[in-house]
C-alpha atoms as a PDB file:
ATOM      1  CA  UNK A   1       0.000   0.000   0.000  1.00  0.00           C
ATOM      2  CA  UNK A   2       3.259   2.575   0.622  1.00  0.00           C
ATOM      3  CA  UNK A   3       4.514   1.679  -2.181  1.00  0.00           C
ATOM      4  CA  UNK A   4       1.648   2.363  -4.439  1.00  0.00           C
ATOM      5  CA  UNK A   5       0.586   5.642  -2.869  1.00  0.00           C
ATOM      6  CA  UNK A   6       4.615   6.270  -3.019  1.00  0.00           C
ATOM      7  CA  UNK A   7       3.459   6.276  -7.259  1.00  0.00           C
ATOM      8  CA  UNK A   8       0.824   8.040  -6.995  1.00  0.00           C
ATOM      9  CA  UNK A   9       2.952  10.867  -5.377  1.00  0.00           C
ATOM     10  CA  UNK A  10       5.682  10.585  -7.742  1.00  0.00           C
ATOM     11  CA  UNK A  11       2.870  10.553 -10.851  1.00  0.00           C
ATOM     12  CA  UNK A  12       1.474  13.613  -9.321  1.00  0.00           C
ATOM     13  CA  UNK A  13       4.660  15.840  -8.866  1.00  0.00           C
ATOM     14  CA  UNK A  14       5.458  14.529 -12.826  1.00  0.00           C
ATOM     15  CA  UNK A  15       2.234  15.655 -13.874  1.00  0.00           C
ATOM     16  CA  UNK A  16       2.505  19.326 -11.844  1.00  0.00           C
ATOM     17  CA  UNK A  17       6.052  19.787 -13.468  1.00  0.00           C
ATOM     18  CA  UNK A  18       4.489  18.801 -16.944  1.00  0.00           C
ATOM     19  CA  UNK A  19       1.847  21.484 -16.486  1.00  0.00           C
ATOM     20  CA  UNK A  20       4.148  24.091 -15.238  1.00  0.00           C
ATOM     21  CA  UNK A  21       6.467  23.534 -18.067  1.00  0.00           C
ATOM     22  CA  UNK A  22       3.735  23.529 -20.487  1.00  0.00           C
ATOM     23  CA  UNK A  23       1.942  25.977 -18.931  1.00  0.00           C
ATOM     24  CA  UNK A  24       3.202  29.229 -20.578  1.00  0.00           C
ATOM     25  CA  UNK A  25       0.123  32.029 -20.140  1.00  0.00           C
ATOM     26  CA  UNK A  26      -1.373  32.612 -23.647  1.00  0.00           C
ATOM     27  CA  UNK A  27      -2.610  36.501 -24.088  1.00  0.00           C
ATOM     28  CA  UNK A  28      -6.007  37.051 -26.481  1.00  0.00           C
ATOM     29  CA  UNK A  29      -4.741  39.601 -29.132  1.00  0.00           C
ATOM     30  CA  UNK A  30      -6.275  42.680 -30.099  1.00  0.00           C
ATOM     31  CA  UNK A  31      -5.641  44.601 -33.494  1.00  0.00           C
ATOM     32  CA  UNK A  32      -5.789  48.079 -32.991  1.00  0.00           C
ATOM     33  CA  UNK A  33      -6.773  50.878 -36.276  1.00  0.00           C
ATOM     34  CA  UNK A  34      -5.620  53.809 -36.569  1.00  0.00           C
ATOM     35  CA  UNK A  35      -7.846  56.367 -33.871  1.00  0.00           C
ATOM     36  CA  UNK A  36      -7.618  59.557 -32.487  1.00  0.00           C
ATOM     37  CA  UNK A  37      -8.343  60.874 -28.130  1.00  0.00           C
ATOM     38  CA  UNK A  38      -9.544  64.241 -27.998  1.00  0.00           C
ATOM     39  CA  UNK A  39     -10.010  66.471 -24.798  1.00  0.00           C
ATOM     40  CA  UNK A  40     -12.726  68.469 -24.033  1.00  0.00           C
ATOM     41  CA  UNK A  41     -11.660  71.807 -25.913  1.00  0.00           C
ATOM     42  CA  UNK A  42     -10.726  70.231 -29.378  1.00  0.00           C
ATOM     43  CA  UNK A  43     -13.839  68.166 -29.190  1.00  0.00           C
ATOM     44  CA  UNK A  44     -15.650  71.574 -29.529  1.00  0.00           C
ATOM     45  CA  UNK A  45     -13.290  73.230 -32.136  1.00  0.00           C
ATOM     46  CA  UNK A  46     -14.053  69.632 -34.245  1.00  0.00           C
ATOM     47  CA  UNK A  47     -17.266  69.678 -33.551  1.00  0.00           C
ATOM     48  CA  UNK A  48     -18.707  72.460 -32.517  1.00  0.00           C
ATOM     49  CA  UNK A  49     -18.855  74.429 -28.857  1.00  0.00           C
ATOM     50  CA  UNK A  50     -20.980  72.099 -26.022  1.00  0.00           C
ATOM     51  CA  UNK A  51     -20.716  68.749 -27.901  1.00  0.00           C
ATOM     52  CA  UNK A  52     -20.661  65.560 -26.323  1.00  0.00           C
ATOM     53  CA  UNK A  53     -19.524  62.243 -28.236  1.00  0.00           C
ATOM     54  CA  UNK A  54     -22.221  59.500 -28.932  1.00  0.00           C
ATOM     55  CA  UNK A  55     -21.030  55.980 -28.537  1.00  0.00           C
ATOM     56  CA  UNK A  56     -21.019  53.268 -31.563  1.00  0.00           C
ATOM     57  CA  UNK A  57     -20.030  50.720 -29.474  1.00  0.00           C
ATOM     58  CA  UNK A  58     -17.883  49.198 -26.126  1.00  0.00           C
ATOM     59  CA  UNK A  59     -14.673  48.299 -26.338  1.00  0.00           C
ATOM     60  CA  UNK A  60     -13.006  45.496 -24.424  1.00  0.00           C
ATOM     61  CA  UNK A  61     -11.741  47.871 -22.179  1.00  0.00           C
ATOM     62  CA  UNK A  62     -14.081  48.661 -19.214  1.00  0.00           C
ATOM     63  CA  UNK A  63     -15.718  52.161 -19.901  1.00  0.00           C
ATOM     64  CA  UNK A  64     -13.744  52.788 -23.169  1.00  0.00           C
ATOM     65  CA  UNK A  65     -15.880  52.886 -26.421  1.00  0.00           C
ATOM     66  CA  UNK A  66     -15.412  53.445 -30.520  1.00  0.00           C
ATOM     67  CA  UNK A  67     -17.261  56.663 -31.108  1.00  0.00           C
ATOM     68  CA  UNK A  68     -19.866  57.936 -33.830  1.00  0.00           C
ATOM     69  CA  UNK A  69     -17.742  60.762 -34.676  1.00  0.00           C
ATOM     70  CA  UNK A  70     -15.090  60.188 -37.104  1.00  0.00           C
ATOM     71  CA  UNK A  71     -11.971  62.980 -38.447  1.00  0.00           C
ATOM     72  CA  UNK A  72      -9.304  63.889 -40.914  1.00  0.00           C
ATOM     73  CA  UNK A  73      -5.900  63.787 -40.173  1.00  0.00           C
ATOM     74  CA  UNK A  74      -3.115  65.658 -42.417  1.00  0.00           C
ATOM     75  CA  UNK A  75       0.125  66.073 -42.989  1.00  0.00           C
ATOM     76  CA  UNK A  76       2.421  67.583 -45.695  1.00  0.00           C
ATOM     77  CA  UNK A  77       2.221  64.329 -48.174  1.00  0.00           C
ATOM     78  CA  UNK A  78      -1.471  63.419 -47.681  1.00  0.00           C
ATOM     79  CA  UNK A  79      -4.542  62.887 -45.781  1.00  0.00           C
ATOM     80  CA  UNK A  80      -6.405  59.623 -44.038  1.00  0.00           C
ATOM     81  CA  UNK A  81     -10.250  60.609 -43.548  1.00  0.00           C
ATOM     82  CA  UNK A  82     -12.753  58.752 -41.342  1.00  0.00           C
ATOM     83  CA  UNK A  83     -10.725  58.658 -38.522  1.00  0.00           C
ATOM     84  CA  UNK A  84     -12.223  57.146 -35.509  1.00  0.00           C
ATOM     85  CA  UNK A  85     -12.366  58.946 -32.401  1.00  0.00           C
ATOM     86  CA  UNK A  86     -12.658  57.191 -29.191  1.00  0.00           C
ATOM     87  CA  UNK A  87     -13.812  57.859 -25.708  1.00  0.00           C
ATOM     88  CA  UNK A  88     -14.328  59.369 -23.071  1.00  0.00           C
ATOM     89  CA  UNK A  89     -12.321  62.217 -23.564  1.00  0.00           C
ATOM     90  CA  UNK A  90      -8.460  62.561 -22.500  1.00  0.00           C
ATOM     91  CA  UNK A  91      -6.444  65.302 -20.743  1.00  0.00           C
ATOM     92  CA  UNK A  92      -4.249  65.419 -23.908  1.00  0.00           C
ATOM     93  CA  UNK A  93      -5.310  65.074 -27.260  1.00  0.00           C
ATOM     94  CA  UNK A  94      -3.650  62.360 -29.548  1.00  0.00           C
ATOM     95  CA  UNK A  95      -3.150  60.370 -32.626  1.00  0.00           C
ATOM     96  CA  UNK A  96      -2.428  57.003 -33.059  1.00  0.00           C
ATOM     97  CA  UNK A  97      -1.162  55.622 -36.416  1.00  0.00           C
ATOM     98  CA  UNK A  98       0.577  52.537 -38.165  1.00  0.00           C
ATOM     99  CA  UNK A  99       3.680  53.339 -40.008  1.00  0.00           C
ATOM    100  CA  UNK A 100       1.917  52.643 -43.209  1.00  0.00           C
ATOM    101  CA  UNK A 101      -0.226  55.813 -42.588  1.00  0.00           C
ATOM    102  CA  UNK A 102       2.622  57.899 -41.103  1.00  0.00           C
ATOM    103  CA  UNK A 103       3.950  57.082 -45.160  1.00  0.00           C
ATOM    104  CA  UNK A 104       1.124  57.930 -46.670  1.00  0.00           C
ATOM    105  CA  UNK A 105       0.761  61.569 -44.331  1.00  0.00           C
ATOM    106  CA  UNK A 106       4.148  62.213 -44.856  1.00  0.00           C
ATOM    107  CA  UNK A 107       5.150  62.521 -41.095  1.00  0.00           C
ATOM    108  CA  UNK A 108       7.610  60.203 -39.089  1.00  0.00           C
ATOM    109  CA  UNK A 109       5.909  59.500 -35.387  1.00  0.00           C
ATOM    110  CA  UNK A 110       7.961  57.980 -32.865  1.00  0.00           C
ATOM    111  CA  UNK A 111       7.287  54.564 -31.179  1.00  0.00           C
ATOM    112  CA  UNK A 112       5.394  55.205 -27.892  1.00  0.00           C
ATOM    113  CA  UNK A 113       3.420  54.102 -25.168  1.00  0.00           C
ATOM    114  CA  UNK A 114       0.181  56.127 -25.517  1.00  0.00           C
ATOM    115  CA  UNK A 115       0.383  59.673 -23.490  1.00  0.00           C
ATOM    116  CA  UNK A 116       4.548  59.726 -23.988  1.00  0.00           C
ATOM    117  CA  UNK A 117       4.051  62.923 -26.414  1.00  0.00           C
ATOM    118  CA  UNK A 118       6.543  65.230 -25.590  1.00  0.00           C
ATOM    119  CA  UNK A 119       8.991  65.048 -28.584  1.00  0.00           C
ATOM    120  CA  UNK A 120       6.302  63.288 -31.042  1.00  0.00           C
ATOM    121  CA  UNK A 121       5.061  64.222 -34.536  1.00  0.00           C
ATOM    122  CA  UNK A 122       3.233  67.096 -35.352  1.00  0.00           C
ATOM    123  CA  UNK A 123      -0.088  66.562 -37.293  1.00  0.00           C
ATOM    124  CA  UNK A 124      -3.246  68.660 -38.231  1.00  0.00           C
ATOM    125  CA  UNK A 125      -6.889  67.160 -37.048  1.00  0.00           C
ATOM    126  CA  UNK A 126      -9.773  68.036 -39.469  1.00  0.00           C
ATOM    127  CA  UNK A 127     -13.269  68.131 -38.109  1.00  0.00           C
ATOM    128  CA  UNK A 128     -17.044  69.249 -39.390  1.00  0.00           C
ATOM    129  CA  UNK A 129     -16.565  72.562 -37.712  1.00  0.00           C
ATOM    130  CA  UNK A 130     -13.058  72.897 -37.513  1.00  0.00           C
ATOM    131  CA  UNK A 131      -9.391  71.941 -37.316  1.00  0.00           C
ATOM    132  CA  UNK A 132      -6.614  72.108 -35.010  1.00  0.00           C
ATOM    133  CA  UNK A 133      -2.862  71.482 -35.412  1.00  0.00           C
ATOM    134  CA  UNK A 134      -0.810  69.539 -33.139  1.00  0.00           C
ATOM    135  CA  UNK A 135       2.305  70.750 -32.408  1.00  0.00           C
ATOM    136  CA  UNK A 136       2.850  67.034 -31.242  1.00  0.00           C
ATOM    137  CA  UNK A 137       0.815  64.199 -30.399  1.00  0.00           C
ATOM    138  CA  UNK A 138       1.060  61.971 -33.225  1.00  0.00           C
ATOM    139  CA  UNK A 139       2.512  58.617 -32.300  1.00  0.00           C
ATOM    140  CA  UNK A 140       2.716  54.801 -33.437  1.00  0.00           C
ATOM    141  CA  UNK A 141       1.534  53.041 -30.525  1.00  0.00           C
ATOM    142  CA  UNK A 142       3.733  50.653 -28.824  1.00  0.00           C
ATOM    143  CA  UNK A 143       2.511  47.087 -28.389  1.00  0.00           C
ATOM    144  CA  UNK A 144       1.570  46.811 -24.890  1.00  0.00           C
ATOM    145  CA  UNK A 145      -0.719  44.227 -22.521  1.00  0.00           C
ATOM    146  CA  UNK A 146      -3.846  45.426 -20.881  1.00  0.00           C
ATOM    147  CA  UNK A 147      -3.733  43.265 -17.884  1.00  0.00           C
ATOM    148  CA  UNK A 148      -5.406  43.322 -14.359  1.00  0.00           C
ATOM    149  CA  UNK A 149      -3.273  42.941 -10.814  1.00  0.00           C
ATOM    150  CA  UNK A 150      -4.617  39.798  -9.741  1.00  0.00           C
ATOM    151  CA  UNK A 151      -2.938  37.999 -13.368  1.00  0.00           C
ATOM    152  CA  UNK A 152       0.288  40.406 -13.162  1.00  0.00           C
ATOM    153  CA  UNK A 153       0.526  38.754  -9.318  1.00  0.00           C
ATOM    154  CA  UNK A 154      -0.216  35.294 -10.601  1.00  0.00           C
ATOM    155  CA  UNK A 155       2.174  35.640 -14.172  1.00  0.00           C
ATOM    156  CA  UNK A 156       4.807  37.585 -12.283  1.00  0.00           C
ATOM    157  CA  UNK A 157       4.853  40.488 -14.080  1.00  0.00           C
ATOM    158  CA  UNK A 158       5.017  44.330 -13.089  1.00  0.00           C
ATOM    159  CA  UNK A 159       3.854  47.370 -14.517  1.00  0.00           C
ATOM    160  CA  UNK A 160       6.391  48.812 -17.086  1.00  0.00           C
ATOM    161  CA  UNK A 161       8.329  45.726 -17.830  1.00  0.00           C
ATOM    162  CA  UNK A 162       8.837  44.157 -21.334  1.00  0.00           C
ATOM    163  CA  UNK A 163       7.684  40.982 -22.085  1.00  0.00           C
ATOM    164  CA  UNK A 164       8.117  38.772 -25.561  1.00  0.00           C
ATOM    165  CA  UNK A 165       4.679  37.646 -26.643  1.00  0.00           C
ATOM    166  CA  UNK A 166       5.256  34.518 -29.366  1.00  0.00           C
ATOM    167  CA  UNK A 167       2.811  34.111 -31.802  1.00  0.00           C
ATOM    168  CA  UNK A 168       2.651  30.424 -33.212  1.00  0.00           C
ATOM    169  CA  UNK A 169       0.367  31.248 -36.626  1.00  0.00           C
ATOM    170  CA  UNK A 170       0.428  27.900 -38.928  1.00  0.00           C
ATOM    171  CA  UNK A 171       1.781  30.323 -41.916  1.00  0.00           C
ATOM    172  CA  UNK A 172       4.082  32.579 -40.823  1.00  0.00           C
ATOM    173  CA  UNK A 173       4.821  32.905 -37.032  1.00  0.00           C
ATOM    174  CA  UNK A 174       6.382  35.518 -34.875  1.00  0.00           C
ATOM    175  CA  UNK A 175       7.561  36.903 -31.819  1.00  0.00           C
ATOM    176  CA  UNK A 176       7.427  40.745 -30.267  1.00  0.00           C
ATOM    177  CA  UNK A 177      10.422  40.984 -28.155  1.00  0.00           C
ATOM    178  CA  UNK A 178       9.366  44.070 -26.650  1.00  0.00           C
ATOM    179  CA  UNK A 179       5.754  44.060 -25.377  1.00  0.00           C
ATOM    180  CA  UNK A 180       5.006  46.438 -22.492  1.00  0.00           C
ATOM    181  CA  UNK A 181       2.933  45.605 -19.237  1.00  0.00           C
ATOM    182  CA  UNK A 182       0.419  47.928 -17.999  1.00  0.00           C
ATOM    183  CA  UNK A 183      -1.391  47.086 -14.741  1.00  0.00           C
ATOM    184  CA  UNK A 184      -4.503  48.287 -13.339  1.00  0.00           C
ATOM    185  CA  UNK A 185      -7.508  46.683 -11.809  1.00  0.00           C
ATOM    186  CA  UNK A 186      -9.539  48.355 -14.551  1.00  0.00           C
ATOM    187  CA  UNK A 187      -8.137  46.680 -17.621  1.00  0.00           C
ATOM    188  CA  UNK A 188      -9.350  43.605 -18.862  1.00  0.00           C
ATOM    189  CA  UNK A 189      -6.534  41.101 -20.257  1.00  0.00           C
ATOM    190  CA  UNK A 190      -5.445  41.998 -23.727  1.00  0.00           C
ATOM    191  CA  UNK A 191      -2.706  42.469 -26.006  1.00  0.00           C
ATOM    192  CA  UNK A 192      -2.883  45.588 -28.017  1.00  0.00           C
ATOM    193  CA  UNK A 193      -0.852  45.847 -31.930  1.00  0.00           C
ATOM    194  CA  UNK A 194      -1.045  48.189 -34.467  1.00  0.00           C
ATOM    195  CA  UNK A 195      -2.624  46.984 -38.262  1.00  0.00           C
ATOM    196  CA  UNK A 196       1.162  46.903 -39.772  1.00  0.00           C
ATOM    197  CA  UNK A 197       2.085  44.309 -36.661  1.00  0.00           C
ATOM    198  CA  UNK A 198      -1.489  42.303 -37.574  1.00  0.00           C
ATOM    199  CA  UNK A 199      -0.761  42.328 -40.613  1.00  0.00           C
ATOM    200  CA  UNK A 200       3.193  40.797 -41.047  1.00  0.00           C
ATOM    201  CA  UNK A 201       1.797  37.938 -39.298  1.00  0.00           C
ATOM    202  CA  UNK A 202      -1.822  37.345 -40.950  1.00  0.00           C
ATOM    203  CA  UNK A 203      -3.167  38.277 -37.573  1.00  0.00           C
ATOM    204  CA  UNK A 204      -7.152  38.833 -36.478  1.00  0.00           C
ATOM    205  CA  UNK A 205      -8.246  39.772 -33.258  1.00  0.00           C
ATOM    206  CA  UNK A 206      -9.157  36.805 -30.791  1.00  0.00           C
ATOM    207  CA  UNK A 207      -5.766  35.192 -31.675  1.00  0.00           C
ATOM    208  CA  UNK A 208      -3.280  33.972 -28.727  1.00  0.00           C
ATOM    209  CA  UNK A 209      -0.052  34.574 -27.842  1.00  0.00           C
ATOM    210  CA  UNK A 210       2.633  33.252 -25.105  1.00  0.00           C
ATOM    211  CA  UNK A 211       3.566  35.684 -22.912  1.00  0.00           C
ATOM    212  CA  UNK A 212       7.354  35.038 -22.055  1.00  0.00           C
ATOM    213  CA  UNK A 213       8.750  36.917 -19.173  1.00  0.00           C
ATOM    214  CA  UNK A 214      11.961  39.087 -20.013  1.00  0.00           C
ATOM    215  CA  UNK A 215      12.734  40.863 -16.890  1.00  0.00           C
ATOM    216  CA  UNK A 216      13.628  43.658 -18.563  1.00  0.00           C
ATOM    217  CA  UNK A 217      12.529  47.883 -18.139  1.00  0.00           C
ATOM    218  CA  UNK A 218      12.910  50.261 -20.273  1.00  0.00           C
ATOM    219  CA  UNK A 219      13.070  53.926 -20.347  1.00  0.00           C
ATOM    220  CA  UNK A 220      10.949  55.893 -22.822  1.00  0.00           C
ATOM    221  CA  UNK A 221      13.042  58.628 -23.955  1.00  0.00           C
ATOM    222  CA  UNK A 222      12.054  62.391 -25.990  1.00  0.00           C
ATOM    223  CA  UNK A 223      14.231  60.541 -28.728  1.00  0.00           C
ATOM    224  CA  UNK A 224      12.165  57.091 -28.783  1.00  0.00           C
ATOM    225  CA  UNK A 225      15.267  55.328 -27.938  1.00  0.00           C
ATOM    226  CA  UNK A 226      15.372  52.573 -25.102  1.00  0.00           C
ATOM    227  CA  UNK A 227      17.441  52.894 -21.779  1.00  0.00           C
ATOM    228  CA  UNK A 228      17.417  51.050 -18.093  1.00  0.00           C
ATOM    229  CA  UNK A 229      14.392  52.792 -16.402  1.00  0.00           C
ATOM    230  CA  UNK A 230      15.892  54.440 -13.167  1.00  0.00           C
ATOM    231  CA  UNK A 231      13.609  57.290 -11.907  1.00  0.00           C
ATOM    232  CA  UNK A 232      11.116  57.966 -15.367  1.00  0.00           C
ATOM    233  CA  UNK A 233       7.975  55.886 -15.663  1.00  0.00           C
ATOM    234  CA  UNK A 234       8.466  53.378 -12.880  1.00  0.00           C
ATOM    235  CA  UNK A 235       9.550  55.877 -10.076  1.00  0.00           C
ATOM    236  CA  UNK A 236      10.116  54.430  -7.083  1.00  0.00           C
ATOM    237  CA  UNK A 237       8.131  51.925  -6.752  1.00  0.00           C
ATOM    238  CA  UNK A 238      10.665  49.150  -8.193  1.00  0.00           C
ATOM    239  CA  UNK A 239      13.872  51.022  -7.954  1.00  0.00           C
ATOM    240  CA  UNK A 240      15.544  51.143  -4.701  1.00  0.00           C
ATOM    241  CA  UNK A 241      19.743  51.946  -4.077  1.00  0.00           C
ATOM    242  CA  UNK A 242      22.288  49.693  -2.449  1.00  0.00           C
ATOM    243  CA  UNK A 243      25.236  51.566  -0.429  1.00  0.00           C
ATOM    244  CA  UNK A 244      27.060  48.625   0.833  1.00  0.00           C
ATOM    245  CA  UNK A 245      30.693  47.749  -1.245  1.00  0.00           C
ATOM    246  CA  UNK A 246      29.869  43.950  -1.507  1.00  0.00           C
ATOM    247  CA  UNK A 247      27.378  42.704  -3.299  1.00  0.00           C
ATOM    248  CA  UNK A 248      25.942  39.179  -2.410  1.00  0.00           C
ATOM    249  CA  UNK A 249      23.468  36.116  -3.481  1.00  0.00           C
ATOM    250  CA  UNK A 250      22.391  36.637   0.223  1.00  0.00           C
ATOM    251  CA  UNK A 251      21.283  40.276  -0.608  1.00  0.00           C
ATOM    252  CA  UNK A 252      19.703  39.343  -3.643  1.00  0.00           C
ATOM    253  CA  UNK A 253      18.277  36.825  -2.927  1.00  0.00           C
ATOM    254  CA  UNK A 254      16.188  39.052  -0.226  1.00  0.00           C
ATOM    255  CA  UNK A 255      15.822  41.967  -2.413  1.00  0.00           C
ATOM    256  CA  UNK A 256      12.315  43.165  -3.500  1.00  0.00           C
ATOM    257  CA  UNK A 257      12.486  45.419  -5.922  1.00  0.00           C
ATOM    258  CA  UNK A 258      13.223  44.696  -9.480  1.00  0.00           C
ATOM    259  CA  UNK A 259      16.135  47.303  -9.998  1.00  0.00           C
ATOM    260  CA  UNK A 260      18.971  48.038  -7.806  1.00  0.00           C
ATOM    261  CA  UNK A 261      21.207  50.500  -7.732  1.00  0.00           C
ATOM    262  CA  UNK A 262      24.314  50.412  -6.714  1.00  0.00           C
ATOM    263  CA  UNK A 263      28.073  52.346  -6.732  1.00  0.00           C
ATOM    264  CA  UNK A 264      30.621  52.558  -8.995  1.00  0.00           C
ATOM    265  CA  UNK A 265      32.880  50.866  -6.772  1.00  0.00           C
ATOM    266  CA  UNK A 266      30.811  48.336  -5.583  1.00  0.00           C
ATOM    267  CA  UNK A 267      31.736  44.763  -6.142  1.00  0.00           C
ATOM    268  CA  UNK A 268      29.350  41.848  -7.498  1.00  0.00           C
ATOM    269  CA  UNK A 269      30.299  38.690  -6.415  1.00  0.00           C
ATOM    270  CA  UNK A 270      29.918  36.315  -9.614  1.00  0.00           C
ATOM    271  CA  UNK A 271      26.559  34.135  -7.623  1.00  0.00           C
ATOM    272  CA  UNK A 272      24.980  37.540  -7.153  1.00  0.00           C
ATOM    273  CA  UNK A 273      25.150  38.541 -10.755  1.00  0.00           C
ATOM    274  CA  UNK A 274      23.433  34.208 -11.821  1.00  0.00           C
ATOM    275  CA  UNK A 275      21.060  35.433  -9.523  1.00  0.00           C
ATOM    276  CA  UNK A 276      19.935  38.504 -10.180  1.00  0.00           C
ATOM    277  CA  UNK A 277      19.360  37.152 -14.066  1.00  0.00           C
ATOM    278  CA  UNK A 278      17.586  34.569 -12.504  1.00  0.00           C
ATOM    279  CA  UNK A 279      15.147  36.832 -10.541  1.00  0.00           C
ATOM    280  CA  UNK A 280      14.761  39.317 -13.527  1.00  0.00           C
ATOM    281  CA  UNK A 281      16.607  42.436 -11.408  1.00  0.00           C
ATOM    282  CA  UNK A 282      18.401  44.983 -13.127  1.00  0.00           C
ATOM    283  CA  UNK A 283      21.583  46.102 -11.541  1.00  0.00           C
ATOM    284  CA  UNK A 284      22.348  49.734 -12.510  1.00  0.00           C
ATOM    285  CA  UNK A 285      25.419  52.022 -11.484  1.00  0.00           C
ATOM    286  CA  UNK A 286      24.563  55.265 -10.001  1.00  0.00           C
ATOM    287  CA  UNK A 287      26.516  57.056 -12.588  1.00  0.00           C
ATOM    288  CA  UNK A 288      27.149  56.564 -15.953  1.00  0.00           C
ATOM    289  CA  UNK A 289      27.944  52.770 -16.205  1.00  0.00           C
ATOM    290  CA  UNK A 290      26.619  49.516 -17.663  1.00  0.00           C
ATOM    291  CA  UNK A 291      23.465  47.408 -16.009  1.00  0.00           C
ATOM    292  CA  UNK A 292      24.778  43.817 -14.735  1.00  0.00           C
ATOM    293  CA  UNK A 293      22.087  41.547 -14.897  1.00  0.00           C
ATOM    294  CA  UNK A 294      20.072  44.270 -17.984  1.00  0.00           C
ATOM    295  CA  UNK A 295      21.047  45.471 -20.998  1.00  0.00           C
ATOM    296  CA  UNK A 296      24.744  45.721 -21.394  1.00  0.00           C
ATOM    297  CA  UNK A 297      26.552  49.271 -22.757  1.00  0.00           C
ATOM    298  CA  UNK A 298      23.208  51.602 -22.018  1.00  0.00           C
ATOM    299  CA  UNK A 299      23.865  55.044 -20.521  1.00  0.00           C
ATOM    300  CA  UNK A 300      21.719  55.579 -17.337  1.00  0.00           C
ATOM    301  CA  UNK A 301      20.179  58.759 -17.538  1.00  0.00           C
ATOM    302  CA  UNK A 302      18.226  59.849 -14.734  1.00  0.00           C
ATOM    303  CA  UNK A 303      17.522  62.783 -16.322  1.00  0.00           C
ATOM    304  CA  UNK A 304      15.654  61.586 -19.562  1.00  0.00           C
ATOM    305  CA  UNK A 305      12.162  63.006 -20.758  1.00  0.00           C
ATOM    306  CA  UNK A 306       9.249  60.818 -19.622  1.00  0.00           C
ATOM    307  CA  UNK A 307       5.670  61.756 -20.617  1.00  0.00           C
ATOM    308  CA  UNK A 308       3.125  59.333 -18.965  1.00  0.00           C
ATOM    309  CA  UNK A 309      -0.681  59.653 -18.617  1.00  0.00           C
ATOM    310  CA  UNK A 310      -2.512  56.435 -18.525  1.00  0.00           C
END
């Protein structure tokens, strides 16, 4: 009788480490068109002064929603009409566009998560009443997951990191390596990309992806370019400084925060570096320096431009 239920145990615990290895989280997919947020004042320039948006329909998204009202955007090399706007209304007014219609306008948007403006594209918004120019605003969204607390806790994952979503289509698979997380216990799970991104991989919304953890944080810059995220976007809430000269396993294996920061003169033992790439913690110099455990060679700028809304 032990030694049967001794099976039993040892089926079980084969069958858990099966699941867990064949477990990786799968991510519905959601292909976003190009669309437009307007705030309150050039809602009435568009439109016309006290006028309120009327909903088409719900997105996925608790309390957002496609809108009746459509626009014109422009830029020096053309124009894309019917233009959906969605709601409710923003605090900043913004485009969002695939790279095929920044071509065919003429502009060149940066990559950005959606509020990051400050350095974007300029672009002129055409309405029945009126138009407005943006000095900036116009971006190309960056693929990102919609996902509520309760499956960050349960995935592992924390707002602002960068994940690689695979996508195993029968004709031409693919993989984003850089897929941002954005947490709130008003999203609904969901993996946003662009047309261009649906597209290149014969992609519909409703398809799945695996999410594949990364460990990695970036920094959005004024220039689009990509840099360990220190003070920007994150703030504090993951970033925290070590001001001991020794660096151990011990101490990282305790640590709770998924950056550290640490001295130019501070040593990293060899077992603290395995196991902070193990964990998925950045180690960062203070000064200008190289991450450990992150991206190897990338200035840390405290100081770099971070826009951030949602």
């Amino acid at each position: 009788m032990k030694e049967l239920n001794s099976q039993l145990i040892v089926k079980e615990v084969v069958r858990r480490l099966q699941e867990r290895q064949n477990g990786t989280p799968t991510i519905p997919i959601g292909v976003s068109a190009r669309h437009c947020h307007l705030k309150e004042k050039d809602l009435e320039i568009l439109f016309g002064k006290g006028y309120r948006l009327t909903k088409k329909s719900d997105l996925l998204q608790p309390g957002q929603f496609a809108a009746n009202e459509v626009v014109t955007i422009a830029g020096p090399r053309g124009s894309i009409e019917r233009v959906r706007v969605l709601g409710p209304l923003r605090r900043v007014t913004q485009v969002e566009v695939s790279q095929t219609d920044a071509i065919k306008l003429g502009l060149n948007p940066p990559i950005r998560e959606s509020g990051n403006l400050q350095g974007s594209s300029w672009v002129t918004i055409v309405g029945p009443k009126g138009s407005i120019y943006l000095e900036e605003g116009l971006i190309i969204a960056q693929a990102h997951i919609h996902m509520p607390s309760e499956q960050a806790c349960q995935l592992d994952v924390k707002d602002g990191e960068y994940v690689k979503v695979e996508i195993d289509h029968p004709i031409r698979p693919l993989s984003f390596e850089k897929v941002r997380i954005r947490i709130s216990d008003n999203y609904v799970l969901e993996m946003h990309i662009d047309t261009d991104e649906a597209n290149a991989g014969f992609i519909k919304s409703g398809l799945k992806g695996k999410l594949i953890k990364t460990g990695r944080f970036f920094n959005e810059t004024g220039d689009g370019k990509a840099g360990p995220n220190v003070n920007g976007i994150l703030g504090t809430t993951f970033v925290a400084d070590f001001h001991e000269k020794l660096l151990t396993k011990t101490i990282i294996d305790g640590w709770k925060k998924s950056i550290i920061t640490i001295k130019p003169n501070t040593i990293i033992t060899p077992l603290a570096r395995d196991a902070a790439k193990e964990r998925g913690i950045s180690i960062v110099m203070n000064e200008i320096g190289r991450g450990e455990a992150g991206d190897k060679g990338i200035r840390n700028d405290r100081n770099a431009r971070v826009g951030y809304l949602d």
